[in-house]
ModelCIF file with pLDDT and N, C-alpha, C, O atoms, coordinates in Angstrom:
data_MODEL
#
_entry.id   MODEL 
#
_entity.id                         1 
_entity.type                       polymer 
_entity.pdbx_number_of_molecules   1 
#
_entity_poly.entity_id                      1 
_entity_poly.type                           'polypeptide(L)' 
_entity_poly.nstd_linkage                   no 
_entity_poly.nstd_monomer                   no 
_entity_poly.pdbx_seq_one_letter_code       
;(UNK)(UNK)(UNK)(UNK)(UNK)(UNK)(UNK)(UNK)(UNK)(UNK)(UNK)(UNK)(UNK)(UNK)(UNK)(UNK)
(UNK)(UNK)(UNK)(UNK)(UNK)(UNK)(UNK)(UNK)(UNK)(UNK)(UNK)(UNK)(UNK)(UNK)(UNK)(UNK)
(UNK)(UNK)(UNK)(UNK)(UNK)(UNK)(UNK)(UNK)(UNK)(UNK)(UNK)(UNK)(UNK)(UNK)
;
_entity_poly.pdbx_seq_one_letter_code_can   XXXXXXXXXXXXXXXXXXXXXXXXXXXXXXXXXXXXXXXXXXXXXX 
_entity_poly.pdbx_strand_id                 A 
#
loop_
_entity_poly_seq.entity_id 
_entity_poly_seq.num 
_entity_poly_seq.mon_id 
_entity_poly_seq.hetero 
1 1  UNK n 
1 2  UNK n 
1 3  UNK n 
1 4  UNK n 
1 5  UNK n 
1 6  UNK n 
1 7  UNK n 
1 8  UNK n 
1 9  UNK n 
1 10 UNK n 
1 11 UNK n 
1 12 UNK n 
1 13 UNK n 
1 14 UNK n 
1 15 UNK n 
1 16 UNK n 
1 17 UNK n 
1 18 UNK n 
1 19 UNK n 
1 20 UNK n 
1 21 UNK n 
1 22 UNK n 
1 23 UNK n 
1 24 UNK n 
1 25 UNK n 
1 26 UNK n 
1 27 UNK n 
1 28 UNK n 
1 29 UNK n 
1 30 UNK n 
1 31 UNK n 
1 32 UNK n 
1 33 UNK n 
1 34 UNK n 
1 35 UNK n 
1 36 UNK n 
1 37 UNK n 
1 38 UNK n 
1 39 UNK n 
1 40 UNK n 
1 41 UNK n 
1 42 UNK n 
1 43 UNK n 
1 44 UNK n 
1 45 UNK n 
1 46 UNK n 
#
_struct_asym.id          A 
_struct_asym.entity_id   1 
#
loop_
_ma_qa_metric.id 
_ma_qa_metric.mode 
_ma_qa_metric.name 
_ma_qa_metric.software_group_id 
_ma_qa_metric.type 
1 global pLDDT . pLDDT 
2 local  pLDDT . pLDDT 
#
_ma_qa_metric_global.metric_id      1 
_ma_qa_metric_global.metric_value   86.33 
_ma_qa_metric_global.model_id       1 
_ma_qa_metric_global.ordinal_id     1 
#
loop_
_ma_qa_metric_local.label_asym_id 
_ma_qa_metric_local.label_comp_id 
_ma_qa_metric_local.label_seq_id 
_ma_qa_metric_local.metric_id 
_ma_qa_metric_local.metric_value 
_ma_qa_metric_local.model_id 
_ma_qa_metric_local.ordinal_id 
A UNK 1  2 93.00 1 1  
A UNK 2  2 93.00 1 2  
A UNK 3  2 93.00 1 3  
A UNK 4  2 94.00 1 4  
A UNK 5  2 94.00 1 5  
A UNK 6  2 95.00 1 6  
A UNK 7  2 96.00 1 7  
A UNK 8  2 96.00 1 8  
A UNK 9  2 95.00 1 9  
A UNK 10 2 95.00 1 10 
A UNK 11 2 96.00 1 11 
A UNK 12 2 95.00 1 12 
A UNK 13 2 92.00 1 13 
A UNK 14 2 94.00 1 14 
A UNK 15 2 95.00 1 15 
A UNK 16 2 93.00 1 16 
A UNK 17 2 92.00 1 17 
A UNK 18 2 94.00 1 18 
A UNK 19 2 95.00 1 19 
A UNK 20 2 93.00 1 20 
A UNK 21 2 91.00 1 21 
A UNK 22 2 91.00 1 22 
A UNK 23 2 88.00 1 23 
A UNK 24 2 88.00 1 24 
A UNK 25 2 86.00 1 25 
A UNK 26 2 86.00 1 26 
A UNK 27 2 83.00 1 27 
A UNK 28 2 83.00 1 28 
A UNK 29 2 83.00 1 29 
A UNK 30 2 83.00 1 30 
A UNK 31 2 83.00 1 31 
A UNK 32 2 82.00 1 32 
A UNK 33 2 79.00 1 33 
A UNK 34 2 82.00 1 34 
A UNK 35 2 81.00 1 35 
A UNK 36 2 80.00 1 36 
A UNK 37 2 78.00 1 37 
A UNK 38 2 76.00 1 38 
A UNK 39 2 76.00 1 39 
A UNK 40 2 76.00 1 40 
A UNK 41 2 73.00 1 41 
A UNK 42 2 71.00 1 42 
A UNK 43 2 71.00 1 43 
A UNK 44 2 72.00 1 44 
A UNK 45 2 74.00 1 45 
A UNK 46 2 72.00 1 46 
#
loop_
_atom_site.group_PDB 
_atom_site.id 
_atom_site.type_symbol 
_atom_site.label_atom_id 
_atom_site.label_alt_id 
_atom_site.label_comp_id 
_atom_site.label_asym_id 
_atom_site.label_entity_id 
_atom_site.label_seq_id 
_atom_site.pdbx_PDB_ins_code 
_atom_site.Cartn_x 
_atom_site.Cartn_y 
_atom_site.Cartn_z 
_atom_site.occupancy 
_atom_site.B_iso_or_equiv 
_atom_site.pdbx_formal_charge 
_atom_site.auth_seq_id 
_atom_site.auth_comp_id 
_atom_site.auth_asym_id 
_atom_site.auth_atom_id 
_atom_site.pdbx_PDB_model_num 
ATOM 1   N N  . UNK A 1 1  ? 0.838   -1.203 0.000   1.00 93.00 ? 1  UNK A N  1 
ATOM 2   C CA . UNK A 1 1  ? 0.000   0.000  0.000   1.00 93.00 ? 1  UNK A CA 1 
ATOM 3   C C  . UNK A 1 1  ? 0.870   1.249  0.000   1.00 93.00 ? 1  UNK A C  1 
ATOM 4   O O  . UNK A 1 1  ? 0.519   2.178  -0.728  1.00 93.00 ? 1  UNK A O  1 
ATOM 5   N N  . UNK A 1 2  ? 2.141   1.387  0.856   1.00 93.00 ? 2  UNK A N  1 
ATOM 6   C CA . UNK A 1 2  ? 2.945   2.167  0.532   1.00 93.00 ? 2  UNK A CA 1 
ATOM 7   C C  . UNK A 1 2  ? 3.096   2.480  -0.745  1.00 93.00 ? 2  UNK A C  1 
ATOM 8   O O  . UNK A 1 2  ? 2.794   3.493  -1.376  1.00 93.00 ? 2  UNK A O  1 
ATOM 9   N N  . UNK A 1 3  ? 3.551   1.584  -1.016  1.00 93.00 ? 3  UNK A N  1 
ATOM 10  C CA . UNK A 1 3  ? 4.360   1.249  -2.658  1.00 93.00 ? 3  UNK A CA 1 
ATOM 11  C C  . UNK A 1 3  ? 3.225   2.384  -3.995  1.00 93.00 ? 3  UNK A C  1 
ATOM 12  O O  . UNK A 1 3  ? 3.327   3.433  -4.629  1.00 93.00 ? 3  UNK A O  1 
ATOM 13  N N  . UNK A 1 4  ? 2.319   1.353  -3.793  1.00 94.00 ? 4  UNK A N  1 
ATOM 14  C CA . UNK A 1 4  ? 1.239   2.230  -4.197  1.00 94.00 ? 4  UNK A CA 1 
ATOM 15  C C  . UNK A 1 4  ? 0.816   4.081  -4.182  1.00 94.00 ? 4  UNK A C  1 
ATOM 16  O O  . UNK A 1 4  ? 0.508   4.942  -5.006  1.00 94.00 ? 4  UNK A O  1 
ATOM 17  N N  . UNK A 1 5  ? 1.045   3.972  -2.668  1.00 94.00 ? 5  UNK A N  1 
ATOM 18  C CA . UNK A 1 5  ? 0.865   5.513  -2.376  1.00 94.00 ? 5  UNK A CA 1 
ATOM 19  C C  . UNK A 1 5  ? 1.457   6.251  -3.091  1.00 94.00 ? 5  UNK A C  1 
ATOM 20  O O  . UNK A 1 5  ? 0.997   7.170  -3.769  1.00 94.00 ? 5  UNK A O  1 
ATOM 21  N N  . UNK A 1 6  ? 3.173   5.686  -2.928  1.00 95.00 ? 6  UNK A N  1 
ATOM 22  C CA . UNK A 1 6  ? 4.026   6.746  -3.848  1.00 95.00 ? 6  UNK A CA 1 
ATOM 23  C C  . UNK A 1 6  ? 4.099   6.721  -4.960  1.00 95.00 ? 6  UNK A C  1 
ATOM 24  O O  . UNK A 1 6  ? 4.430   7.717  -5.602  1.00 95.00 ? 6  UNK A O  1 
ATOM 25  N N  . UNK A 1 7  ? 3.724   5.229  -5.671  1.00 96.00 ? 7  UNK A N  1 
ATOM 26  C CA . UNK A 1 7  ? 3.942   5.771  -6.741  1.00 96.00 ? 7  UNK A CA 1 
ATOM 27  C C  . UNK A 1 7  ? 2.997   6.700  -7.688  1.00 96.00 ? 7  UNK A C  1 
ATOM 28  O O  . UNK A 1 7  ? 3.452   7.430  -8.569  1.00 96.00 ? 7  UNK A O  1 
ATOM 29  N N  . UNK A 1 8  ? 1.663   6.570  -7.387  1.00 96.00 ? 8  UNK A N  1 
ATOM 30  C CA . UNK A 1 8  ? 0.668   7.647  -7.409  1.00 96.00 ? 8  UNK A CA 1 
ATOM 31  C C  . UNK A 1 8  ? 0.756   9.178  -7.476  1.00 96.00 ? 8  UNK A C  1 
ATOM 32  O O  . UNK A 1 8  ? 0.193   9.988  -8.213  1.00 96.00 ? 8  UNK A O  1 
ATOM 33  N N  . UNK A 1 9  ? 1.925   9.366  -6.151  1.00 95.00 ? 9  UNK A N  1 
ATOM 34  C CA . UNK A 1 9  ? 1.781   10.223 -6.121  1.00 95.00 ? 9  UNK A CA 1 
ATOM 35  C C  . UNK A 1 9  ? 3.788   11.014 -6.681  1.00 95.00 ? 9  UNK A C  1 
ATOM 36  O O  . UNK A 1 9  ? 4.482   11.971 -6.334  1.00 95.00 ? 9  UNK A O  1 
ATOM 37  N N  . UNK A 1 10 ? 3.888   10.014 -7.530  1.00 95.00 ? 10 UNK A N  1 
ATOM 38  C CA . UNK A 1 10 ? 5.193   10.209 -8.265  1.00 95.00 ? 10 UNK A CA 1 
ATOM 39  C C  . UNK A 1 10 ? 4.303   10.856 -9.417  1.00 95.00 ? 10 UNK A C  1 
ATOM 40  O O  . UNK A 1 10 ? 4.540   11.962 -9.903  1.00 95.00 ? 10 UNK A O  1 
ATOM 41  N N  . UNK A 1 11 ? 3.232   10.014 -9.800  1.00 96.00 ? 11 UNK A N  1 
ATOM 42  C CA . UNK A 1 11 ? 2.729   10.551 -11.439 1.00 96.00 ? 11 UNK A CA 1 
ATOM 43  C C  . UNK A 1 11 ? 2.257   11.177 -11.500 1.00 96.00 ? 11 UNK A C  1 
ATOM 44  O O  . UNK A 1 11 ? 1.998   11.528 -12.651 1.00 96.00 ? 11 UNK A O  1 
ATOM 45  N N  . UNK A 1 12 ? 1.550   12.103 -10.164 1.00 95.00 ? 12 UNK A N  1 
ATOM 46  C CA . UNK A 1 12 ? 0.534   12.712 -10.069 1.00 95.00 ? 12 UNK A CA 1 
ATOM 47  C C  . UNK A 1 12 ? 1.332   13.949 -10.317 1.00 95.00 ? 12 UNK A C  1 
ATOM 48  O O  . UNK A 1 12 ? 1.203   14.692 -11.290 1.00 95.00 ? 12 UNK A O  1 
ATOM 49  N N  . UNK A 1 13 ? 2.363   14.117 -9.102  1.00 92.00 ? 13 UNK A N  1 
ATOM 50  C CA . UNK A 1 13 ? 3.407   15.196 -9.508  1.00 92.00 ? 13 UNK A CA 1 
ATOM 51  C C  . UNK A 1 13 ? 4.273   15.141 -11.179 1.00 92.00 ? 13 UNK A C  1 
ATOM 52  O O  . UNK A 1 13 ? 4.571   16.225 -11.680 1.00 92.00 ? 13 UNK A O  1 
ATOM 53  N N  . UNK A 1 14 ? 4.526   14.191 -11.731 1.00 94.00 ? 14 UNK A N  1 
ATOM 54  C CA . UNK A 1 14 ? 5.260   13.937 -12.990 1.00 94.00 ? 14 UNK A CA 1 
ATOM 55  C C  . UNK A 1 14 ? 4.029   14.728 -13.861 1.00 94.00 ? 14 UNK A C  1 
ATOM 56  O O  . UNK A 1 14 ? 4.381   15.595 -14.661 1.00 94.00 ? 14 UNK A O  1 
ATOM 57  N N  . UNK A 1 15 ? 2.911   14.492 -13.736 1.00 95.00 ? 15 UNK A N  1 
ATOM 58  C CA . UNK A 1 15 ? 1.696   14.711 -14.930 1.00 95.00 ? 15 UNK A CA 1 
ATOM 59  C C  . UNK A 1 15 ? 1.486   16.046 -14.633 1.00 95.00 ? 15 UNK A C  1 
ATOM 60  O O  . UNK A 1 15 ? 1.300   16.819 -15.573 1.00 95.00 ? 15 UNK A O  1 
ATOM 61  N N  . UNK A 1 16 ? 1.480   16.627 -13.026 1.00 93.00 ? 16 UNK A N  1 
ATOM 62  C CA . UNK A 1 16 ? 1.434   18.236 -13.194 1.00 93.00 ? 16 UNK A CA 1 
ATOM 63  C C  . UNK A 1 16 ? 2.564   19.052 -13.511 1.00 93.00 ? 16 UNK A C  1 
ATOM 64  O O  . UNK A 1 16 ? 2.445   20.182 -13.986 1.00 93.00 ? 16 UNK A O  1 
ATOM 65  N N  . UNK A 1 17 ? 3.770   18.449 -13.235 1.00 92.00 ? 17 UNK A N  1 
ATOM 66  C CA . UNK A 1 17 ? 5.006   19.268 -14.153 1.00 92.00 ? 17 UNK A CA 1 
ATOM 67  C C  . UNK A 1 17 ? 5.077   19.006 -15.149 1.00 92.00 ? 17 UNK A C  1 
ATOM 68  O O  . UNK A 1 17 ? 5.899   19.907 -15.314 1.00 92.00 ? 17 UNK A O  1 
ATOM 69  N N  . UNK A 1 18 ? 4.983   18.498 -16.299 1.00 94.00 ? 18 UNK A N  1 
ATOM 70  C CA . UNK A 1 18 ? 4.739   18.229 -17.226 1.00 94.00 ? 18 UNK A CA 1 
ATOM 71  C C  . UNK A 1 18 ? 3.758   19.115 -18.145 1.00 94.00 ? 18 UNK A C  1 
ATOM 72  O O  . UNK A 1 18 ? 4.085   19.635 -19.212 1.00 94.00 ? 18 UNK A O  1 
ATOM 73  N N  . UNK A 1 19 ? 2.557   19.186 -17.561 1.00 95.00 ? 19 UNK A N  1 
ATOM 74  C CA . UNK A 1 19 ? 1.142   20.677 -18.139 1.00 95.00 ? 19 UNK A CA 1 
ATOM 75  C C  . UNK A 1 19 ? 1.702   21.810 -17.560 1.00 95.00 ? 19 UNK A C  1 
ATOM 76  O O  . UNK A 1 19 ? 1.305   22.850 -18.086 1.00 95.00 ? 19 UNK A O  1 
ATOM 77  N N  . UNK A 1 20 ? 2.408   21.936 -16.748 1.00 93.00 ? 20 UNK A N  1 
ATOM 78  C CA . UNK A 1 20 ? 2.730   23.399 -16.472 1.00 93.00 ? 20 UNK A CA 1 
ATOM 79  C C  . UNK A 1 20 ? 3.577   23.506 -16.366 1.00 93.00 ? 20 UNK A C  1 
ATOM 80  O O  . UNK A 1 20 ? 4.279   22.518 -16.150 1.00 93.00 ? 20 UNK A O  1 
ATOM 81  N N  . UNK A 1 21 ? 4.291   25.170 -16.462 1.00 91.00 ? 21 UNK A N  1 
ATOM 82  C CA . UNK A 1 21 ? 5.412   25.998 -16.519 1.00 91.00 ? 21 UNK A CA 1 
ATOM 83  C C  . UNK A 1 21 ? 5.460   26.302 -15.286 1.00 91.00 ? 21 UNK A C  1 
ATOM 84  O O  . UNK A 1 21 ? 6.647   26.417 -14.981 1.00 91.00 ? 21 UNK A O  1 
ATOM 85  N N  . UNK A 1 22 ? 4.609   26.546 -14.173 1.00 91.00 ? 22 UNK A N  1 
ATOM 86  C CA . UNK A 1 22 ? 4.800   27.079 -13.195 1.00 91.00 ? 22 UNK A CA 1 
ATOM 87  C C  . UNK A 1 22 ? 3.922   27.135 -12.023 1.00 91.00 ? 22 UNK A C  1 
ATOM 88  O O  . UNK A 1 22 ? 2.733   27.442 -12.105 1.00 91.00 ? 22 UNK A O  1 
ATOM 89  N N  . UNK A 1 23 ? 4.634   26.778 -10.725 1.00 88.00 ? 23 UNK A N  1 
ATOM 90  C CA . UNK A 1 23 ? 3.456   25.772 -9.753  1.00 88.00 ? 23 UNK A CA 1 
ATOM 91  C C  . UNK A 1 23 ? 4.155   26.413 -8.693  1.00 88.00 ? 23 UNK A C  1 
ATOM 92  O O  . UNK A 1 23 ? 5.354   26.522 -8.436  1.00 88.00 ? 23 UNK A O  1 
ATOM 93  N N  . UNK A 1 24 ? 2.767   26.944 -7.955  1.00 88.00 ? 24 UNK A N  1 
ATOM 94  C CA . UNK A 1 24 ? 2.601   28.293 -6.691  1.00 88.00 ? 24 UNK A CA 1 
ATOM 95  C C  . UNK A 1 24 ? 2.119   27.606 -5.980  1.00 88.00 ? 24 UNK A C  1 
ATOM 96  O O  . UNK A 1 24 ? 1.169   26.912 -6.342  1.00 88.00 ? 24 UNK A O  1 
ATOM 97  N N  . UNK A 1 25 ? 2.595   27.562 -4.755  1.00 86.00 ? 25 UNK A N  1 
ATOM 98  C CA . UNK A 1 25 ? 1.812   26.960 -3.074  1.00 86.00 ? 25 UNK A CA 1 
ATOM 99  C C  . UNK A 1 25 ? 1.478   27.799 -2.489  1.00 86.00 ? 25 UNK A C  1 
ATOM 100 O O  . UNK A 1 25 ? 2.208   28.769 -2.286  1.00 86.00 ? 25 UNK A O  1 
ATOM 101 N N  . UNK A 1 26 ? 0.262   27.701 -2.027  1.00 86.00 ? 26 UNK A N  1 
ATOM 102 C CA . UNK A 1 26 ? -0.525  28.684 -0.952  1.00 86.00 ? 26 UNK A CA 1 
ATOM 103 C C  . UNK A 1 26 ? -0.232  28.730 0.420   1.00 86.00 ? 26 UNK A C  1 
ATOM 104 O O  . UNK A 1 26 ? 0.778   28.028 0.455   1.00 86.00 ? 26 UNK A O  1 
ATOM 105 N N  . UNK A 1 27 ? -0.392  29.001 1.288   1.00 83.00 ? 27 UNK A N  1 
ATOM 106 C CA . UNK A 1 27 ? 0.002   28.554 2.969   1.00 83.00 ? 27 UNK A CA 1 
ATOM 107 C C  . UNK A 1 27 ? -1.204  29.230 3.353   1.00 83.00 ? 27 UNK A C  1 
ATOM 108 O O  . UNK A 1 27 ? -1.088  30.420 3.646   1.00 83.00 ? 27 UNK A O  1 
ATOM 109 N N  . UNK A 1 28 ? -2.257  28.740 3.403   1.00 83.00 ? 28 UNK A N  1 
ATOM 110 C CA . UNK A 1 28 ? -4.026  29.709 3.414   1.00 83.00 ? 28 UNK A CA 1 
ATOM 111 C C  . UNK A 1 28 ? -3.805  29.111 5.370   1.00 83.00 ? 28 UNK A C  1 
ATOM 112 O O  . UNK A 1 28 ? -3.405  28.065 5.881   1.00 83.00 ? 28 UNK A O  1 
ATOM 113 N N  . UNK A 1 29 ? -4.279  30.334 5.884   1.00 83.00 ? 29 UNK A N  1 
ATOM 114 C CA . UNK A 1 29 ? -4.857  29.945 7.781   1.00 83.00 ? 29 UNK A CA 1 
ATOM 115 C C  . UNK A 1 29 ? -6.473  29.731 7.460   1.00 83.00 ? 29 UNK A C  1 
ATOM 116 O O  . UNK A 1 29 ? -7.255  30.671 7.320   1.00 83.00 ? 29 UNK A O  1 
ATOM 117 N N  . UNK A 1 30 ? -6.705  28.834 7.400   1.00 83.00 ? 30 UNK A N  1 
ATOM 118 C CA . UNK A 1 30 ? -7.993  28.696 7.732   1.00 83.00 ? 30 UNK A CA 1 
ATOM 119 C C  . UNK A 1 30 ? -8.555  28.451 8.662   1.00 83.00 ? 30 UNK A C  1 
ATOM 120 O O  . UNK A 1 30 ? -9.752  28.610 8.424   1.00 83.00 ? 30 UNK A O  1 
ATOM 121 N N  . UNK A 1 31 ? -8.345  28.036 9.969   1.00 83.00 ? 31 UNK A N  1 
ATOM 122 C CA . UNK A 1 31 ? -8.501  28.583 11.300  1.00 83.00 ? 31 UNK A CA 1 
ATOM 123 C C  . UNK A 1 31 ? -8.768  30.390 11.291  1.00 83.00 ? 31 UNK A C  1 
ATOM 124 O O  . UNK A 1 31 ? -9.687  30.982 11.858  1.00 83.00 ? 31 UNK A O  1 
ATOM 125 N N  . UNK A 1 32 ? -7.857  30.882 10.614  1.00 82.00 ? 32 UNK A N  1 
ATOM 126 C CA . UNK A 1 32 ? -8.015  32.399 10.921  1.00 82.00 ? 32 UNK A CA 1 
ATOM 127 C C  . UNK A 1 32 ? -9.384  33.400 9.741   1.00 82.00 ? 32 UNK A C  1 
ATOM 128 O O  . UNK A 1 32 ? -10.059 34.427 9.815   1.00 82.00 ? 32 UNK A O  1 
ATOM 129 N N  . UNK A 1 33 ? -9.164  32.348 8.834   1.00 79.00 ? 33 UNK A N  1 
ATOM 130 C CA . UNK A 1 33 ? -10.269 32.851 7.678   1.00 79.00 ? 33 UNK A CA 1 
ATOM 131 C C  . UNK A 1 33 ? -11.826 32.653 7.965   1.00 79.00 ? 33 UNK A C  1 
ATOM 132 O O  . UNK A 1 33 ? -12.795 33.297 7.562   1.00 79.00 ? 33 UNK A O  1 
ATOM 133 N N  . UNK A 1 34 ? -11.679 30.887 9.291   1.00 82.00 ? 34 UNK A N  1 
ATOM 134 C CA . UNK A 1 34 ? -13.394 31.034 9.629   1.00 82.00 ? 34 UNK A CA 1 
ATOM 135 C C  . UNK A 1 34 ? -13.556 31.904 11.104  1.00 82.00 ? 34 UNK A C  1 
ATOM 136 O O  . UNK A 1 34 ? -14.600 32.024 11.745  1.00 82.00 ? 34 UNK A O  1 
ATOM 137 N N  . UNK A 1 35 ? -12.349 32.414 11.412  1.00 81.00 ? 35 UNK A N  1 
ATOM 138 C CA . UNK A 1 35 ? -13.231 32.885 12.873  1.00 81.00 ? 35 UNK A CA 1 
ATOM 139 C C  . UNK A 1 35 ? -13.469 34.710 11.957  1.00 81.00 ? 35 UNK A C  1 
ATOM 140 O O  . UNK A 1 35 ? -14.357 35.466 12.350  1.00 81.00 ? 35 UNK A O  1 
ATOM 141 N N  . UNK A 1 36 ? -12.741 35.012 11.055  1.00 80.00 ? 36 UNK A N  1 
ATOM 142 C CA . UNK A 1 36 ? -13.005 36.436 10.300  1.00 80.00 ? 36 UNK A CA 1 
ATOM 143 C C  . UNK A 1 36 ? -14.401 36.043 10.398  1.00 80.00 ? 36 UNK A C  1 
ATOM 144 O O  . UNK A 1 36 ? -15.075 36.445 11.347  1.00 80.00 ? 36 UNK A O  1 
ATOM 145 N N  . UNK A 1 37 ? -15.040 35.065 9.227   1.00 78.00 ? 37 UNK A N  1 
ATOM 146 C CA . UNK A 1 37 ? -16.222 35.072 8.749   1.00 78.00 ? 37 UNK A CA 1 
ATOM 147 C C  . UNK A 1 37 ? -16.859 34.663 9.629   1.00 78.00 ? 37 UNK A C  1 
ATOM 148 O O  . UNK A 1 37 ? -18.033 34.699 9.260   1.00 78.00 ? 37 UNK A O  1 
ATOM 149 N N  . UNK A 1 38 ? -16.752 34.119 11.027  1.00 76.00 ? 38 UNK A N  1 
ATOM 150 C CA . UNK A 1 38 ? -17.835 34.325 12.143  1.00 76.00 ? 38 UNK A CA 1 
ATOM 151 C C  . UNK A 1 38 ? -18.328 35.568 12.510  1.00 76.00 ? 38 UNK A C  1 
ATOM 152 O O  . UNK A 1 38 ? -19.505 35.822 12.765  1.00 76.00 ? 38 UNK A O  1 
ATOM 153 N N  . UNK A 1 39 ? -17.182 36.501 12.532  1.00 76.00 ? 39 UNK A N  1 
ATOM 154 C CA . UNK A 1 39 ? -17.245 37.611 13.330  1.00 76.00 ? 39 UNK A CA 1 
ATOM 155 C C  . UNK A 1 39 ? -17.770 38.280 12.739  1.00 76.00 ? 39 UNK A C  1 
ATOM 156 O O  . UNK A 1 39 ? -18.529 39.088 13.274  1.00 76.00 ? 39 UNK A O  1 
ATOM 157 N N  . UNK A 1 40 ? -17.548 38.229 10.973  1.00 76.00 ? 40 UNK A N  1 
ATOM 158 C CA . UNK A 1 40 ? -18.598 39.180 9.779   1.00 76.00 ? 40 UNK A CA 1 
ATOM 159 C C  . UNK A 1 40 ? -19.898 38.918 10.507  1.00 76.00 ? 40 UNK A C  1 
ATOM 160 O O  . UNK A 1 40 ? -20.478 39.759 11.194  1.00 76.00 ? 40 UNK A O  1 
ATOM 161 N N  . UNK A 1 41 ? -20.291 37.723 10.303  1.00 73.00 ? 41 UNK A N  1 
ATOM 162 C CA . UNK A 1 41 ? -21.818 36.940 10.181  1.00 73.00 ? 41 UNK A CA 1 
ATOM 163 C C  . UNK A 1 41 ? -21.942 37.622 11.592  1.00 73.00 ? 41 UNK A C  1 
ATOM 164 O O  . UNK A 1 41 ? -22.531 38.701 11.533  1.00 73.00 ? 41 UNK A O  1 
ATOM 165 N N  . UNK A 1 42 ? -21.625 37.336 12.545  1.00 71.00 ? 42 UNK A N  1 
ATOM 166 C CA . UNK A 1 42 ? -22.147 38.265 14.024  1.00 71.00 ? 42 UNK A CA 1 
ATOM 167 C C  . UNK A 1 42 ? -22.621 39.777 13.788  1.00 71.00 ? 42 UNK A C  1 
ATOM 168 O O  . UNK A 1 42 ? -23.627 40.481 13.875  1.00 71.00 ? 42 UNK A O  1 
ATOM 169 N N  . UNK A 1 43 ? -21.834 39.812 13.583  1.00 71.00 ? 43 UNK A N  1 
ATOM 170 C CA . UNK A 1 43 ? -21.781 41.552 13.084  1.00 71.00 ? 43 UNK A CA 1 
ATOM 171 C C  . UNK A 1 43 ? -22.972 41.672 12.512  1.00 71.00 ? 43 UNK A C  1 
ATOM 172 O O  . UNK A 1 43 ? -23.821 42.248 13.193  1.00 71.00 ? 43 UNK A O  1 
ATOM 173 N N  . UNK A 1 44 ? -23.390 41.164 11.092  1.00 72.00 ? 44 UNK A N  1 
ATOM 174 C CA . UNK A 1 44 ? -23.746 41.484 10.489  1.00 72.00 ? 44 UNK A CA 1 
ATOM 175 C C  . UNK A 1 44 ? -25.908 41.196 11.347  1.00 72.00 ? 44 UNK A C  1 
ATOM 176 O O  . UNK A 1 44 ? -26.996 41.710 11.089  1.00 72.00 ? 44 UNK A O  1 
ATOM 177 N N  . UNK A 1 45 ? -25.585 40.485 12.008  1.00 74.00 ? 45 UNK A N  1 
ATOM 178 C CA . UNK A 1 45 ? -26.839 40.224 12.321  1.00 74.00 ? 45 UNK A CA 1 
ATOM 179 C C  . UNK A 1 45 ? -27.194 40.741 13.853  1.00 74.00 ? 45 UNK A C  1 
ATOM 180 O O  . UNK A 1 45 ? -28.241 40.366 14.383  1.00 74.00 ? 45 UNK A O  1 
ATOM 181 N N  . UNK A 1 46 ? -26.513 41.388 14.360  1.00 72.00 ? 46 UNK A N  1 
ATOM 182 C CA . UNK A 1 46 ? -26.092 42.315 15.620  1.00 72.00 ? 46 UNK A CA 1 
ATOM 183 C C  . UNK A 1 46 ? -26.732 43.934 14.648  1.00 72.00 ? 46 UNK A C  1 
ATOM 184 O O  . UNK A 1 46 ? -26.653 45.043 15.176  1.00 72.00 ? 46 UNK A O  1 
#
């Protein structure tokens, strides 16, 4: 199952470098993005 895992995820990465020129990682807080949109939604109904 290992074996498997990686190699999956050898082609998965091989097949997206391959279609693209150029590959951006996000670092998103989403902890911090749902307590924003709690505090909108409070707000907004306050």
């Amino acid at each position: 199952i290992a074996n498997q895992r990686k190699d999956f995820q050898f082609k998965l990465a091989n097949d997206i470098c391959k279609k693209y020129a150029l590959i951006c990682i996000e670092d998103l807080n989403i902890k911090g993005m749902q307590k924003r949109w709690v505090e909108k939604y409070l707000i907004s109904i306050v």
